[in-house]
Protein backbone atom coordinates (compact mmCIF):
# COMPACT_ATOMS: atom_id res chain seq x y z
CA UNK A 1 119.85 97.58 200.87
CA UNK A 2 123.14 97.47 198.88
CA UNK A 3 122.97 96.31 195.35
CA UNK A 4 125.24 95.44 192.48
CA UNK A 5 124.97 94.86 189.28
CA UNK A 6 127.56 92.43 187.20
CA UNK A 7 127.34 89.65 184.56
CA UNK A 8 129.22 86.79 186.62
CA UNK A 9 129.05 82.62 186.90
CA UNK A 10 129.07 82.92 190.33
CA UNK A 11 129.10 85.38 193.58
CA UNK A 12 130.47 84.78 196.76
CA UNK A 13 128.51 85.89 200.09
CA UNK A 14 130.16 86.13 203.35
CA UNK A 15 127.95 86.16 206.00
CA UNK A 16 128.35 86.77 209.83
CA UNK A 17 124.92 86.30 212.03
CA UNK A 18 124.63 88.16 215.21
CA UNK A 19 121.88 88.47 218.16
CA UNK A 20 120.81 91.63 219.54
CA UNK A 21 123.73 91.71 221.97
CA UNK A 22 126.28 91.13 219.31
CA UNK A 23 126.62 87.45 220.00
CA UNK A 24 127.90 85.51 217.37
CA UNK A 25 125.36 82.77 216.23
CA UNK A 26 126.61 79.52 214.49
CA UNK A 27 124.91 76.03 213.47
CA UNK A 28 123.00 77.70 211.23
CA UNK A 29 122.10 75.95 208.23
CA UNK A 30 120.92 76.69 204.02
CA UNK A 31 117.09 76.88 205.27
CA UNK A 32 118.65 79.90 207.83
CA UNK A 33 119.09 81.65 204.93
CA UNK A 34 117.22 83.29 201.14
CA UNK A 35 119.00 84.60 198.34
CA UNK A 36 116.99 86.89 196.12
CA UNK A 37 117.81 88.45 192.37
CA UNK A 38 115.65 91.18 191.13
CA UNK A 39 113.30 90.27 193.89
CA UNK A 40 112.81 86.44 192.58
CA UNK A 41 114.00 84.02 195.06
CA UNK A 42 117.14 81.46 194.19
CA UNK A 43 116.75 78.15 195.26
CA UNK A 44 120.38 77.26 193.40
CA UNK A 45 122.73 78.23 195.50
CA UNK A 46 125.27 76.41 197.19
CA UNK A 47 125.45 77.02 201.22
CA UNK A 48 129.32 75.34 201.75
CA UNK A 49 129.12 72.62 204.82
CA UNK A 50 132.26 73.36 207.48
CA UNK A 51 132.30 77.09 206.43
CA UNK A 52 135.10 79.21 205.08
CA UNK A 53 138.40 78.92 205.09
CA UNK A 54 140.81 79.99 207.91
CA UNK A 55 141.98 83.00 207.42
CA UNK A 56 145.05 85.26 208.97
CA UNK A 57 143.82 87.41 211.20
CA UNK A 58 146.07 90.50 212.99
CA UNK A 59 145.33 92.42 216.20
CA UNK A 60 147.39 95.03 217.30
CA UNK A 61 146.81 96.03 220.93
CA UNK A 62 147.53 99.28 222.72
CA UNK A 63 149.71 98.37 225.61
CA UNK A 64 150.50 102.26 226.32
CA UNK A 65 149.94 103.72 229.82
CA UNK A 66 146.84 105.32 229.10
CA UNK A 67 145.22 101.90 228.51
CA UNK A 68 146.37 100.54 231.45
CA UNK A 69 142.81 101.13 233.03
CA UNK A 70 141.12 99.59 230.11
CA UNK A 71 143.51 96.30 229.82
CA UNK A 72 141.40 93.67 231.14
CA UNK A 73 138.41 94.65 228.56
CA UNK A 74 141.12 94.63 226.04
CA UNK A 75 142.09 91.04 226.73
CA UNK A 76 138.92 90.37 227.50
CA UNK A 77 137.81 90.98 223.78
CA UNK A 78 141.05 89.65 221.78
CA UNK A 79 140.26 86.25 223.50
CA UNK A 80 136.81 86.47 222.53
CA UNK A 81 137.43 87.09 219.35
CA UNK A 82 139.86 84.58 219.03
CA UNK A 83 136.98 81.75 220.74
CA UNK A 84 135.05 83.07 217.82
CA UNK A 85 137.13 82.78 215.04
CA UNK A 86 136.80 79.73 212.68
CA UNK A 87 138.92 76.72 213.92
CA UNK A 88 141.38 77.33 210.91
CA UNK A 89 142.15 80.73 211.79
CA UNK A 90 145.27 81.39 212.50
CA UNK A 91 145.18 84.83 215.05
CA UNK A 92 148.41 86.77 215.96
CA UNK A 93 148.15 89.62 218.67
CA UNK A 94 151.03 92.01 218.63
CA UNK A 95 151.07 94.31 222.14
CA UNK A 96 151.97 98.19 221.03
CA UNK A 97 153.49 101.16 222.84
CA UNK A 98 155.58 104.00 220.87
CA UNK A 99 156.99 100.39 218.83
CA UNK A 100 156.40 96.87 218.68
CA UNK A 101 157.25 94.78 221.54
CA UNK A 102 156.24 91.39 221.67
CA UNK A 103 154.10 89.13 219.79
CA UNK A 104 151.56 86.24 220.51
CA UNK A 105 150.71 83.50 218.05
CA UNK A 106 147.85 82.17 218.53
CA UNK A 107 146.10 78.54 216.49
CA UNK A 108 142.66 78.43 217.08
């Protein structure tokens, strides 16, 4: 369990929800979830409705020879990642080999 200690107004949780495969879960709403400090439950907090913010997000792929093997799994999980990002994320891909080639930008 990781704990901190800090007088503050207020902290901010980020939290991702998974299966056992690795599945990202979403819907999920404030009763998904418990809050705890020292052990005493908080019923005060505020669980935001439409989620976080967008946010940039960067991928660089390896487009070298020694991926070539590999490059459908590769696509396979930018595009997943990109069907799982938040509908305000903003995700470019940039393809590498000994330098930058080419870039994808993608809106979500």
């Amino acid at each position: 369990m990781f704990v901190f200690k800090k007088q503050v107004e207020e902290v901010v949780l980020h939290a991702t929800v998974v299966d056992e495969q690795g599945h990202l879960i979403t819907g999920l709403d404030k009763s998904a979830f418990s809050i705890t400090q020292n052990g005493t439950p908080r019923a005060d907090y505020i669980f935001p409705q439409g989620g976080r913010p967008g946010r940039d997000r960067h991928c660089g792929v390896d487009n070298s020879g020694s991926m070539r093997d590999k490059r459908q799994q590769v696509n396979d999980a930018v595009l997943n990642l990109i069907r799982a990002s938040n509908s305000q994320d903003q995700v470019f891909v940039v393809k590498l080999r000994a330098e930058s080639v080419s870039g994808s930008g993608f809106h979500v």
